[in-house]
PDB file of N, CA and C in Angstrom:
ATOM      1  N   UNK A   1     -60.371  29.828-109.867  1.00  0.00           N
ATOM      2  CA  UNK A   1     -60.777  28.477-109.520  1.00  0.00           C
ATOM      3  C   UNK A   1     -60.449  28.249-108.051  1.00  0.00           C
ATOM      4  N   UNK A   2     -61.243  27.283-107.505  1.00  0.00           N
ATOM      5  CA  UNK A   2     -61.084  27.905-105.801  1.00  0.00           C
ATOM      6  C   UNK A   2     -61.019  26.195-105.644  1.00  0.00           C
ATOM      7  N   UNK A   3     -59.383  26.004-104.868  1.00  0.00           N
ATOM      8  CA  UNK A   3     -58.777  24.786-104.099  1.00  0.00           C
ATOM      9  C   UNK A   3     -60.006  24.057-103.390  1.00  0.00           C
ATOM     10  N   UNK A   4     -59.833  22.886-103.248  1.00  0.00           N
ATOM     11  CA  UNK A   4     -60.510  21.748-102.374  1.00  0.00           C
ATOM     12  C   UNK A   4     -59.905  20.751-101.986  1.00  0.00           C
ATOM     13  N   UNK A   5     -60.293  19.909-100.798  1.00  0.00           N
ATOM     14  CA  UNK A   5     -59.785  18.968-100.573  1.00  0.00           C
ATOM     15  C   UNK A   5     -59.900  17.844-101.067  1.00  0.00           C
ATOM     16  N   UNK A   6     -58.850  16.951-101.285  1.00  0.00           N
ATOM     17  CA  UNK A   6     -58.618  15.539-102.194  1.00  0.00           C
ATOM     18  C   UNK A   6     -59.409  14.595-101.197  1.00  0.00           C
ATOM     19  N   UNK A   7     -59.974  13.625-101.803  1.00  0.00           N
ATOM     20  CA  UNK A   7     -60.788  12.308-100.966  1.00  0.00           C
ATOM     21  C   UNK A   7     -59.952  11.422-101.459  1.00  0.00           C
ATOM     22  N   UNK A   8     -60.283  10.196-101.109  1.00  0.00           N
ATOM     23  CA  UNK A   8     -59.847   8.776-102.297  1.00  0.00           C
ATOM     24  C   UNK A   8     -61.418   8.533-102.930  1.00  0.00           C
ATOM     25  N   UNK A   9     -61.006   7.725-104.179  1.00  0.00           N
ATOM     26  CA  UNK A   9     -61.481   7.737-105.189  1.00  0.00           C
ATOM     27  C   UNK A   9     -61.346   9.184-106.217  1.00  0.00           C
ATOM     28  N   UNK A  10     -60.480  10.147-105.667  1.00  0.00           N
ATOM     29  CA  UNK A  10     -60.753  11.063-106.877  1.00  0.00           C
ATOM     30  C   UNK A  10     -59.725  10.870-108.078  1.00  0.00           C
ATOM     31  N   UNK A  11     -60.067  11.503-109.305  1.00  0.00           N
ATOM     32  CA  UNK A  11     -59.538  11.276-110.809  1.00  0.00           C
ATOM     33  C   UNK A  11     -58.079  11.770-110.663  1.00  0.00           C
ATOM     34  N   UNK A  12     -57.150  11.168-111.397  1.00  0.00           N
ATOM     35  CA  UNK A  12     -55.467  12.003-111.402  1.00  0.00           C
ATOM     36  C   UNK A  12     -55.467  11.862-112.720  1.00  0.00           C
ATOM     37  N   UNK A  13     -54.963  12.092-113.467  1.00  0.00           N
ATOM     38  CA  UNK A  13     -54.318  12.435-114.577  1.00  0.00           C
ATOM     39  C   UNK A  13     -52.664  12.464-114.698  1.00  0.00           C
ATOM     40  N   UNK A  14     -52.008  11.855-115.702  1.00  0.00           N
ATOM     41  CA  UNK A  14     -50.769  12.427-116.381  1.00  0.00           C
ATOM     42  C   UNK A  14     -50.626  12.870-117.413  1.00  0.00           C
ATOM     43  N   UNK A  15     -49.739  13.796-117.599  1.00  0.00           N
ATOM     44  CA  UNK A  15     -49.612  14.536-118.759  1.00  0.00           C
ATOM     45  C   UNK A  15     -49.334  12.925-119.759  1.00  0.00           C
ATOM     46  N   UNK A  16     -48.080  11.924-119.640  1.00  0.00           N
ATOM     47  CA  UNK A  16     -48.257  11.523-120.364  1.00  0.00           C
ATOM     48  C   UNK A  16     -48.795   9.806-120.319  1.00  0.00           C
ATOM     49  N   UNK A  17     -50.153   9.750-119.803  1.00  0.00           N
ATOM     50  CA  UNK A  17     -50.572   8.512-119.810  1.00  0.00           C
ATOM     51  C   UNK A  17     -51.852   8.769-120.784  1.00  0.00           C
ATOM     52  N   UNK A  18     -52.619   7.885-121.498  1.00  0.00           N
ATOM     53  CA  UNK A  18     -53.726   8.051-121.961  1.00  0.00           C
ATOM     54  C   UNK A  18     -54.683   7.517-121.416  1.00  0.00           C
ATOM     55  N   UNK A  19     -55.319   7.162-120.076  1.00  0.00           N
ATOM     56  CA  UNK A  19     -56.168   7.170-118.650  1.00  0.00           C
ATOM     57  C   UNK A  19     -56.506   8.169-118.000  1.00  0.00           C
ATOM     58  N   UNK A  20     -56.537   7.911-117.195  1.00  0.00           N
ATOM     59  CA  UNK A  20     -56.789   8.599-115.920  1.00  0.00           C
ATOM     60  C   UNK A  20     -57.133   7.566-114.877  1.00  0.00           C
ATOM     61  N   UNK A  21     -56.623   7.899-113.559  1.00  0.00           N
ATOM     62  CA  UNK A  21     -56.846   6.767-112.576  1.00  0.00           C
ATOM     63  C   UNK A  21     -57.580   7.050-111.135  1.00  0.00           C
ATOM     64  N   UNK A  22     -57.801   6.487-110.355  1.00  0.00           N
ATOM     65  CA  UNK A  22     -58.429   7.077-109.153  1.00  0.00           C
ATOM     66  C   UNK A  22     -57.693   7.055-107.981  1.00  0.00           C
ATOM     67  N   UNK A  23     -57.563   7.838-107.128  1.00  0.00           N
ATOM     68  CA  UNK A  23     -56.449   7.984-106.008  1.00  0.00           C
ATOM     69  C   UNK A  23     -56.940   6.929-105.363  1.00  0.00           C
ATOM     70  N   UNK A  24     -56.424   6.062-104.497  1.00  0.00           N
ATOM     71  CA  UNK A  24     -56.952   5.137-103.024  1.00  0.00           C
ATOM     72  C   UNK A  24     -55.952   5.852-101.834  1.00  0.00           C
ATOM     73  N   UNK A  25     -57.219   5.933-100.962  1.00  0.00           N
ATOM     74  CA  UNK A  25     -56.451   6.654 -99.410  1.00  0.00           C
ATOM     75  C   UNK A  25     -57.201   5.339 -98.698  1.00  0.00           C
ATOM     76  N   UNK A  26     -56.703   4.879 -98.169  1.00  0.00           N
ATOM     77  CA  UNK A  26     -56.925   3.651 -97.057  1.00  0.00           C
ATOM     78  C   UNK A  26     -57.887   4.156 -96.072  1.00  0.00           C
ATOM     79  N   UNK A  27     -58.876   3.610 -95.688  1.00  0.00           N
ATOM     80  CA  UNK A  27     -59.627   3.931 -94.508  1.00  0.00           C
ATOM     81  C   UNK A  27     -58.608   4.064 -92.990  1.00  0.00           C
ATOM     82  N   UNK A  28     -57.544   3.941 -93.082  1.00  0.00           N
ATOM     83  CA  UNK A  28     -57.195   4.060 -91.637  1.00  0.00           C
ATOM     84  C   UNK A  28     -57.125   5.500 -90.909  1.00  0.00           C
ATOM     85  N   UNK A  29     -57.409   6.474 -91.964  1.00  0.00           N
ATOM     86  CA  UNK A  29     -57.258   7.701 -91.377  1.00  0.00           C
ATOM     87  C   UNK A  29     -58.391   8.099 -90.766  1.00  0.00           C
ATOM     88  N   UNK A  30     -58.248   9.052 -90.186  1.00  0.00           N
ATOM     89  CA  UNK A  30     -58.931   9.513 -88.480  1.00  0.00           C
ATOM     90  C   UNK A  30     -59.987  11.096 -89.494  1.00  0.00           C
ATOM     91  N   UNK A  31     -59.619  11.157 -90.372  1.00  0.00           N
ATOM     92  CA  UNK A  31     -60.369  12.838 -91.028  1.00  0.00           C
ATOM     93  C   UNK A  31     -60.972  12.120 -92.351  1.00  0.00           C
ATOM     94  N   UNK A  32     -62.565  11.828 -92.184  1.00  0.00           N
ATOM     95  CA  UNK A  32     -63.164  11.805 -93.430  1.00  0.00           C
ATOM     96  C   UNK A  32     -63.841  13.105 -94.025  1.00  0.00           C
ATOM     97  N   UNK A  33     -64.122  13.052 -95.147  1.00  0.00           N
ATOM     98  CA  UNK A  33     -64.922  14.228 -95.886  1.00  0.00           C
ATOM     99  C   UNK A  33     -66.167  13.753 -97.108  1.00  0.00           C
ATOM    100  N   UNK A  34     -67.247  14.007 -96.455  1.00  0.00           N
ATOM    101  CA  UNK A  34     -68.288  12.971 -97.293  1.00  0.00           C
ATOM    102  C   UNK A  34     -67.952  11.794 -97.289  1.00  0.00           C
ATOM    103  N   UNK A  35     -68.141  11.248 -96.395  1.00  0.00           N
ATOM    104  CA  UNK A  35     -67.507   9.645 -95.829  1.00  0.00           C
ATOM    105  C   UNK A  35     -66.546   9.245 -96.607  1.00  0.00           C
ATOM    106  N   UNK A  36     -65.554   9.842 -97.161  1.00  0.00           N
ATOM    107  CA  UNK A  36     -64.484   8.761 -97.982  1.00  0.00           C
ATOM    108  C   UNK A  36     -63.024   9.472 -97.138  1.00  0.00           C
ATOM    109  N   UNK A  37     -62.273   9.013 -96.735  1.00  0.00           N
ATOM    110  CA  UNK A  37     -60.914   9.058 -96.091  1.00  0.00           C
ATOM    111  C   UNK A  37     -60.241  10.599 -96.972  1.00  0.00           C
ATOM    112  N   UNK A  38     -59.570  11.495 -96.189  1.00  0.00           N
ATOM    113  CA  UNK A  38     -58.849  12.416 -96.429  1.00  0.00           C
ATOM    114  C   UNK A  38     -57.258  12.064 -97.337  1.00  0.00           C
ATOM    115  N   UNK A  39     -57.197  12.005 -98.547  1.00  0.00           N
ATOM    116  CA  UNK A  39     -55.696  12.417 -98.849  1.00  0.00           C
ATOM    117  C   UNK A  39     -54.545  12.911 -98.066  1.00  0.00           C
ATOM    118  N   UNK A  40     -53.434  12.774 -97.973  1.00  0.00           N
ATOM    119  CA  UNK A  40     -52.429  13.908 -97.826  1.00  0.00           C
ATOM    120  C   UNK A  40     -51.080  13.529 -98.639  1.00  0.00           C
ATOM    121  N   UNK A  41     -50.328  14.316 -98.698  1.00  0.00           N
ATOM    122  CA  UNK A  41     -48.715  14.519 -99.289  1.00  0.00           C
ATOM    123  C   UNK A  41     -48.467  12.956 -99.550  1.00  0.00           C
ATOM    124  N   UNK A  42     -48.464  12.297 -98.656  1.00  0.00           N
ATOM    125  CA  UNK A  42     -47.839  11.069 -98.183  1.00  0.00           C
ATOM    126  C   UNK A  42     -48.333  10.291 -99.122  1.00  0.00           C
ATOM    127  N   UNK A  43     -49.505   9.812-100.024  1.00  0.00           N
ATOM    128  CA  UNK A  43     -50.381   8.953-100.539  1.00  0.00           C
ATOM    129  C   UNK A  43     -49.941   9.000-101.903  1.00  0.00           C
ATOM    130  N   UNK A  44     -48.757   8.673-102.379  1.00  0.00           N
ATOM    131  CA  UNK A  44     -48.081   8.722-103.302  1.00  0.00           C
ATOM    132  C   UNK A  44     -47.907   7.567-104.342  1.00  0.00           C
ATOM    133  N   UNK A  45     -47.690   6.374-103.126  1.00  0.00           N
ATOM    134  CA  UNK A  45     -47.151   5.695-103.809  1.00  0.00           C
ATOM    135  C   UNK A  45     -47.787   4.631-104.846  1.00  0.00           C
ATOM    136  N   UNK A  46     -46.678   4.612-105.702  1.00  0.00           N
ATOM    137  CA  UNK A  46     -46.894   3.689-107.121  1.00  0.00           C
ATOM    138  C   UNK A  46     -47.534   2.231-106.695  1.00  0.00           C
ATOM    139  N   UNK A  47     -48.592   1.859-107.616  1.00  0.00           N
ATOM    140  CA  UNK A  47     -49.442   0.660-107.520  1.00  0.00           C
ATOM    141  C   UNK A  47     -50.232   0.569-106.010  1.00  0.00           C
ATOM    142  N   UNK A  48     -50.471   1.421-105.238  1.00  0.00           N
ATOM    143  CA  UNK A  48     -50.585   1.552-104.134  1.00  0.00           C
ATOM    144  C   UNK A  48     -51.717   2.563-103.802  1.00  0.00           C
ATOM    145  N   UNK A  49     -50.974   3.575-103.729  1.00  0.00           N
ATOM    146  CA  UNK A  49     -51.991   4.653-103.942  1.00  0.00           C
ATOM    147  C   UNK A  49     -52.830   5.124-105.367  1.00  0.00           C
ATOM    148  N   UNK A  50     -51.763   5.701-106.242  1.00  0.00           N
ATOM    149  CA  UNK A  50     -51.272   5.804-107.438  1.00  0.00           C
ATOM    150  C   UNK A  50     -51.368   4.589-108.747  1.00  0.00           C
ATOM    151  N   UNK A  51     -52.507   3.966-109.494  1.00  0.00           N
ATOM    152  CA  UNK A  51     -52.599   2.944-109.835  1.00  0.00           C
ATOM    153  C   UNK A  51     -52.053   3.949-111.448  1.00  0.00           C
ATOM    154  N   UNK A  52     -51.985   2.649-112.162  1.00  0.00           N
ATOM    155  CA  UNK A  52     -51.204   2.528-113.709  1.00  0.00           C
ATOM    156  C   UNK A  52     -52.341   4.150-114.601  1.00  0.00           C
ATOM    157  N   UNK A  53     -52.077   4.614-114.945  1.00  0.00           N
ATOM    158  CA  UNK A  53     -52.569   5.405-116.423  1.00  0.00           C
ATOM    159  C   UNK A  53     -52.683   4.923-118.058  1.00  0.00           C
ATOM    160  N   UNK A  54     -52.674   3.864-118.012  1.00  0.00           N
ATOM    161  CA  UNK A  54     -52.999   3.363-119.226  1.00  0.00           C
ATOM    162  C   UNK A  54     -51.598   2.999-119.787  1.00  0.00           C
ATOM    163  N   UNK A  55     -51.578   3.634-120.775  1.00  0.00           N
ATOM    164  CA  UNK A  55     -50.360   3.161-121.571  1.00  0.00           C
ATOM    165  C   UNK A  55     -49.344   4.575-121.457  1.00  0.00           C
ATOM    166  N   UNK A  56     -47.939   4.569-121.146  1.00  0.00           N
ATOM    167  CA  UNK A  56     -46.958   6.090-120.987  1.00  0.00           C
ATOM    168  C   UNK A  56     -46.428   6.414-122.554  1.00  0.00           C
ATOM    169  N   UNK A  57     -46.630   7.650-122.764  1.00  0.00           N
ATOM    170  CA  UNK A  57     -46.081   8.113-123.975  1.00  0.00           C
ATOM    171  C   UNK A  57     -45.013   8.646-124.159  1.00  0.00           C
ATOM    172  N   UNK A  58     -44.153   8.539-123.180  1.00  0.00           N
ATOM    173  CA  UNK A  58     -42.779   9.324-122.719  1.00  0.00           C
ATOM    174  C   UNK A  58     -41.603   8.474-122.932  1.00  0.00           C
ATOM    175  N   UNK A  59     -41.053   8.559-124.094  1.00  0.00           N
ATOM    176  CA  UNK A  59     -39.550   7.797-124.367  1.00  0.00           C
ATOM    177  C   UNK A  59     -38.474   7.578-123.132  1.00  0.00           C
ATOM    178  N   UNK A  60     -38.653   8.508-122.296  1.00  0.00           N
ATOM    179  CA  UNK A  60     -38.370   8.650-121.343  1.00  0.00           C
ATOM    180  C   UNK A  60     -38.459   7.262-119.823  1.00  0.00           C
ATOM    181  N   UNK A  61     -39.622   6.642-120.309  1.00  0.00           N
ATOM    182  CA  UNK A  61     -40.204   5.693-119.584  1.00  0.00           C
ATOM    183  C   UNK A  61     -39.493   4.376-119.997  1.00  0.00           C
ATOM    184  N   UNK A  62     -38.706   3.811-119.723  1.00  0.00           N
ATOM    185  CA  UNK A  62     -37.695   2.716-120.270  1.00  0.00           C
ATOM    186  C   UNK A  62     -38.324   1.568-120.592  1.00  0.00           C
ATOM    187  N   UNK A  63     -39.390   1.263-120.366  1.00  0.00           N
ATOM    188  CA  UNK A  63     -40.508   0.246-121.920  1.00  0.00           C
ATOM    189  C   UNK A  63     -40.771   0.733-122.682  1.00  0.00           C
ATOM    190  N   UNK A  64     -41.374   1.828-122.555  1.00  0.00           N
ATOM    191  CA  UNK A  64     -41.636   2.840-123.668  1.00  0.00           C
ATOM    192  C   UNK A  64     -40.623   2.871-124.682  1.00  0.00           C
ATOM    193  N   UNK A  65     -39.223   3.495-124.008  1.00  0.00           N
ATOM    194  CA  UNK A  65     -37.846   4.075-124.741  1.00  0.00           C
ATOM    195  C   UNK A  65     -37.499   2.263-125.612  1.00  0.00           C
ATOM    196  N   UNK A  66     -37.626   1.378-124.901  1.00  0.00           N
ATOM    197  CA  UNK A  66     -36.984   0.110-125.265  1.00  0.00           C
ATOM    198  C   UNK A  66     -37.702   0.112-126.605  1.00  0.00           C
ATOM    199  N   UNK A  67     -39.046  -0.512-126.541  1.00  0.00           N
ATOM    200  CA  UNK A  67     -40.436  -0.227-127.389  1.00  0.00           C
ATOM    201  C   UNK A  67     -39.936   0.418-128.927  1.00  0.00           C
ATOM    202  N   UNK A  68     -40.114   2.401-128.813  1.00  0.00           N
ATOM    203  CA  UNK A  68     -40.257   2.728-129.697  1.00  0.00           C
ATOM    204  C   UNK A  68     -38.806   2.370-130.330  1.00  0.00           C
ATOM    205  N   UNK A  69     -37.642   2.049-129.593  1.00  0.00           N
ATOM    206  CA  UNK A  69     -36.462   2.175-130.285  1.00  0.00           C
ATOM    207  C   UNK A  69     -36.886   0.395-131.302  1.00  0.00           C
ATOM    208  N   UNK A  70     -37.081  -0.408-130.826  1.00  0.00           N
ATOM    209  CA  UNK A  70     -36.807  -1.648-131.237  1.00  0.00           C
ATOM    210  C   UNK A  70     -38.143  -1.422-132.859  1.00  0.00           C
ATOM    211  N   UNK A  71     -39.221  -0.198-132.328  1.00  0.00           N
ATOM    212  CA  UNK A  71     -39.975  -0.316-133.821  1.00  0.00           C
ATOM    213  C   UNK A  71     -39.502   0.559-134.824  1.00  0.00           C
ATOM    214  N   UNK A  72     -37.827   1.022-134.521  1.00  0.00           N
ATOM    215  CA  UNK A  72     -37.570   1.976-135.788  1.00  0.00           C
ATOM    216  C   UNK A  72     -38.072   3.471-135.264  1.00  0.00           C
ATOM    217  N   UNK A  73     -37.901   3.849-133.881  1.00  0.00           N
ATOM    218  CA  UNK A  73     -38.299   5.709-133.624  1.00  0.00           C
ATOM    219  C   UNK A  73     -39.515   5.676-133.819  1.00  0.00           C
ATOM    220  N   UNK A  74     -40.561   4.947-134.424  1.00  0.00           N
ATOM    221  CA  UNK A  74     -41.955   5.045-133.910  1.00  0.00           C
ATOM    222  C   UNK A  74     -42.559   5.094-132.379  1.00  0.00           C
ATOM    223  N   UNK A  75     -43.301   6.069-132.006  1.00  0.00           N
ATOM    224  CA  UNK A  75     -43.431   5.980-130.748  1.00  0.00           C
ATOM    225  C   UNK A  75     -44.481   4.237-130.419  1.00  0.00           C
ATOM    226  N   UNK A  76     -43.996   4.091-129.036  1.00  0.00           N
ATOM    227  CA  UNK A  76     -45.111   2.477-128.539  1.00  0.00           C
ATOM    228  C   UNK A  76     -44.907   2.724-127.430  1.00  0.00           C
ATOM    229  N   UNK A  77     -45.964   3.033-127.353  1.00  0.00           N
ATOM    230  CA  UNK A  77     -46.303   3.523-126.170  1.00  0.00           C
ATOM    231  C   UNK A  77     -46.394   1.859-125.003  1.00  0.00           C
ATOM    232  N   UNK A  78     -46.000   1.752-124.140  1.00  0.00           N
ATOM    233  CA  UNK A  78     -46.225   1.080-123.058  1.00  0.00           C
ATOM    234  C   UNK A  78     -47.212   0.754-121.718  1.00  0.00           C
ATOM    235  N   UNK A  79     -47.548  -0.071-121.267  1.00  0.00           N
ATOM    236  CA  UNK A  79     -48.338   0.187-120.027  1.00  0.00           C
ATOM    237  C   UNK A  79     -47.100   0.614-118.814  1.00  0.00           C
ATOM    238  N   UNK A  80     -48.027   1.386-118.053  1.00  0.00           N
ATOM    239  CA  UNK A  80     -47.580   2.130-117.371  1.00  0.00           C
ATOM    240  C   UNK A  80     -47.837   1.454-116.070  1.00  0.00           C
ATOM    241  N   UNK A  81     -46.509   1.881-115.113  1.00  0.00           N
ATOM    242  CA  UNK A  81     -46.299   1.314-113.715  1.00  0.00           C
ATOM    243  C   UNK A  81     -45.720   2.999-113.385  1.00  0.00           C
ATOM    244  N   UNK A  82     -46.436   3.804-112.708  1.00  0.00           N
ATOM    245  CA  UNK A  82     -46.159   5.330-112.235  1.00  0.00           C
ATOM    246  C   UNK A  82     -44.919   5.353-111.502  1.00  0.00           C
ATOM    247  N   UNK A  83     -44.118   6.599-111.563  1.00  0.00           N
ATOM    248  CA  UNK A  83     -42.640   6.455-110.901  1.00  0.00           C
ATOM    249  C   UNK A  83     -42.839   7.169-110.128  1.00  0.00           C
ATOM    250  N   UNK A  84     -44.058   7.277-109.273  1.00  0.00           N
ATOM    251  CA  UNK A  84     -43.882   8.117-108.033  1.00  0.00           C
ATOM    252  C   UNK A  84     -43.205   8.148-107.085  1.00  0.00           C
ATOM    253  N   UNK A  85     -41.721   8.549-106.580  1.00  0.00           N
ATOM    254  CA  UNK A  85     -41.548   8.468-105.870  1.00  0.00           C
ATOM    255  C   UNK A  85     -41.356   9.588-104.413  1.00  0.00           C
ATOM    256  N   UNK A  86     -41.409  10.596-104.216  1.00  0.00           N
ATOM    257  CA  UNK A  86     -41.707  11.657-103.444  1.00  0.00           C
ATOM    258  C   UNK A  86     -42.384  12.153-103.099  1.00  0.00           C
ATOM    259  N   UNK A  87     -43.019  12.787-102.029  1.00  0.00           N
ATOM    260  CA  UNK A  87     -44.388  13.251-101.670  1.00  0.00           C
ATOM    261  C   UNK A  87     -45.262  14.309-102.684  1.00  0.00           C
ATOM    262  N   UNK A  88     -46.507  14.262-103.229  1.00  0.00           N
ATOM    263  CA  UNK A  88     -46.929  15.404-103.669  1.00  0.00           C
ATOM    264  C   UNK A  88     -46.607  16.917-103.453  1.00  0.00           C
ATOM    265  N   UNK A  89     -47.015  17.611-104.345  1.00  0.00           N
ATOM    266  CA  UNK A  89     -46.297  19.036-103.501  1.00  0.00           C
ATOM    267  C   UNK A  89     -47.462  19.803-103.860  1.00  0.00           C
ATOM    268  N   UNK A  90     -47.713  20.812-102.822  1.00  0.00           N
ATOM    269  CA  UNK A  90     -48.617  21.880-102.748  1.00  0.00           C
ATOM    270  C   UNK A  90     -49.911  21.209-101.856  1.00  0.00           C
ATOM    271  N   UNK A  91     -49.672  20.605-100.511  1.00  0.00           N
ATOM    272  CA  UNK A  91     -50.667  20.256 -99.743  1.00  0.00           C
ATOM    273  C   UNK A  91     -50.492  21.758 -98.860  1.00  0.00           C
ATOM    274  N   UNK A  92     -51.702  21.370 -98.281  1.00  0.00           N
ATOM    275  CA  UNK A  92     -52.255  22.310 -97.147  1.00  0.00           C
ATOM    276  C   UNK A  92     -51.355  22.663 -95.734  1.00  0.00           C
ATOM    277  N   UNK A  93     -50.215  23.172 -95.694  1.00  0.00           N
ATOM    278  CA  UNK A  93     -49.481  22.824 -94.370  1.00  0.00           C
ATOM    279  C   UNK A  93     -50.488  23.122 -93.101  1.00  0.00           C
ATOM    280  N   UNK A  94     -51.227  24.050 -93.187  1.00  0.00           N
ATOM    281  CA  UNK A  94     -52.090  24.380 -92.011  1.00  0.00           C
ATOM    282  C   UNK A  94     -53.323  23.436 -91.941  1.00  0.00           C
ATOM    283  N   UNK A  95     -53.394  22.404 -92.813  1.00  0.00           N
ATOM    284  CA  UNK A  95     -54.275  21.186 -92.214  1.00  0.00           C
ATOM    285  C   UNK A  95     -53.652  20.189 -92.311  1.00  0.00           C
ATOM    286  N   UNK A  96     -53.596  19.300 -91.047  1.00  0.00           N
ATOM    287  CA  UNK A  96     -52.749  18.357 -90.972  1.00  0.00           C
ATOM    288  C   UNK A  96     -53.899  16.935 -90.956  1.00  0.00           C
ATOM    289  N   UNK A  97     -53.131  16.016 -92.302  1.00  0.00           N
ATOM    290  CA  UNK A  97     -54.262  14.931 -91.759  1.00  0.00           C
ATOM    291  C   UNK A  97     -53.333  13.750 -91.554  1.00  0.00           C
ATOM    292  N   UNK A  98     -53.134  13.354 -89.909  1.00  0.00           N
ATOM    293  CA  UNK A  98     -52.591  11.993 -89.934  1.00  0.00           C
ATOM    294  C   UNK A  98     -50.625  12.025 -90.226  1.00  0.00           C
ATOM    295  N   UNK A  99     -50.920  13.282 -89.511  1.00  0.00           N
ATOM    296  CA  UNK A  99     -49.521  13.900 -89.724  1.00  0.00           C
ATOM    297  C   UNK A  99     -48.541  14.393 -90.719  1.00  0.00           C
ATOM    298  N   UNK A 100     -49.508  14.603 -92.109  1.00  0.00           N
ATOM    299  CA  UNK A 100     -48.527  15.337 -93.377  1.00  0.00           C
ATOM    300  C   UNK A 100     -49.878  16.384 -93.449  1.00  0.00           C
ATOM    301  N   UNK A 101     -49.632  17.018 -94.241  1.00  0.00           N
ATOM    302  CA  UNK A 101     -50.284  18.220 -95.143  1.00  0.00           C
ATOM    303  C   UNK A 101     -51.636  17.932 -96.007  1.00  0.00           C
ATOM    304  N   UNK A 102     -52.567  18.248 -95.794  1.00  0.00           N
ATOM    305  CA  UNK A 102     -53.446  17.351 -96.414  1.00  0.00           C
ATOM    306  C   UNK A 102     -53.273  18.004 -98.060  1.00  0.00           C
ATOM    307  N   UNK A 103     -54.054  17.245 -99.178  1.00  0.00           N
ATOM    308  CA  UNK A 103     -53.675  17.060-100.069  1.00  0.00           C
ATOM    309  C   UNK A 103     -54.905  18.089-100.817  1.00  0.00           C
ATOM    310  N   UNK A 104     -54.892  18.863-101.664  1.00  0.00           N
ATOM    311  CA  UNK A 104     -55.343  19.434-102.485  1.00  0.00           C
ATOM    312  C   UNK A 104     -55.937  19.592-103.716  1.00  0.00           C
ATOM    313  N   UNK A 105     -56.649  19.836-104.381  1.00  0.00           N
ATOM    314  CA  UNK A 105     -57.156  19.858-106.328  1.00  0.00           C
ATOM    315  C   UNK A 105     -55.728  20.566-107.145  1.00  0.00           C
ATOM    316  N   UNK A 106     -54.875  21.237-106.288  1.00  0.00           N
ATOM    317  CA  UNK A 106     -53.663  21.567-107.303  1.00  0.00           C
ATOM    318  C   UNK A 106     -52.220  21.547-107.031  1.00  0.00           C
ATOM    319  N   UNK A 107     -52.718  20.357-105.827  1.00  0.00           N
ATOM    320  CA  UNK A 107     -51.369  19.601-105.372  1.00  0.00           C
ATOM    321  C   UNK A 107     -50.766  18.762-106.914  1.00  0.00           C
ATOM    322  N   UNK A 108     -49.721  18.466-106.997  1.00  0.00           N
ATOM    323  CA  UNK A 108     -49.541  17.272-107.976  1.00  0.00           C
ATOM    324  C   UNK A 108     -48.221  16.249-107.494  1.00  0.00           C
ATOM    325  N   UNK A 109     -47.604  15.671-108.459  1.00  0.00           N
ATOM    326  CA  UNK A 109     -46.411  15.018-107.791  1.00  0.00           C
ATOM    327  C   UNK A 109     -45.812  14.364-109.141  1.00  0.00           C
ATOM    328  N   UNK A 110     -44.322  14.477-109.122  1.00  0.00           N
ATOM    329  CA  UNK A 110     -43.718  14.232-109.844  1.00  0.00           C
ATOM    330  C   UNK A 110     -43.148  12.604-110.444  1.00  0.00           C
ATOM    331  N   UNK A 111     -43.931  11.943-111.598  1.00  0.00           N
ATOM    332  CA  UNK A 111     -42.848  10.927-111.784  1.00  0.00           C
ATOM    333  C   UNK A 111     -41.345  10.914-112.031  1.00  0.00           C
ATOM    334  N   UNK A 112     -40.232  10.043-112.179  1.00  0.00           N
ATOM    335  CA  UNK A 112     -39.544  10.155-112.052  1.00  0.00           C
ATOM    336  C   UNK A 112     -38.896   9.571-113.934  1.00  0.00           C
ATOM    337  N   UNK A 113     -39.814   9.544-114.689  1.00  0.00           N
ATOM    338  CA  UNK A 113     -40.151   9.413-115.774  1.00  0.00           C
ATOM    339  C   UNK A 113     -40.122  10.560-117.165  1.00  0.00           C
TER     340      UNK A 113
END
């Protein structure tokens, strides 16, 4: 499978949301690709970049954890507010957009969830 570069508007996924959401990269950057603004590392952040995934299935997620505990260990699942907090990992170091790493199809980034 052969890497590409991330735009805004493209699809993200979490393992545990039941959505999928669309990246937003702000027009202020200087490198478009098919007229929509270049990604990079940096474009992380929660409600911002990074919008909600539906509802989180991860006990782990402290509405979630509150949730399934209060229905008896049934999972309840929650809406989701993403815990992104650190840069994506696996951008492009040899293309720089706007001064980080531009961002990739198999970059990802870790919630904190």
């Amino acid at each position: 499978m052969s890497d590409s570069y991330v735009t805004s508007q493209a699809t993200l996924k979490c393992s545990f949301g039941d959505c999928t959401c669309k990246l937003t990269v702000y027009p202020d950057r200087t490198v478009y690709l098919n007229g929509k603004p270049m990604a990079n590392i940096s474009d992380y952040v929660s409600m911002y970049n990074i919008h909600p995934f539906g509802k989180c299935h991860t006990t782990s997620y402290r509405p979630t954890g509150s949730a399934t505990s209060a229905n008896h260990g049934c999972l309840t699942p929650m809406p989701c507010v993403p815990g992104t907090v650190s840069d994506l990992i696996n951008g492009k170091a040899d293309y720089i957009v706007k001064g980080k790493p531009a961002l990739l199809k198999s970059s990802f980034c870790k919630c904190k969830w």
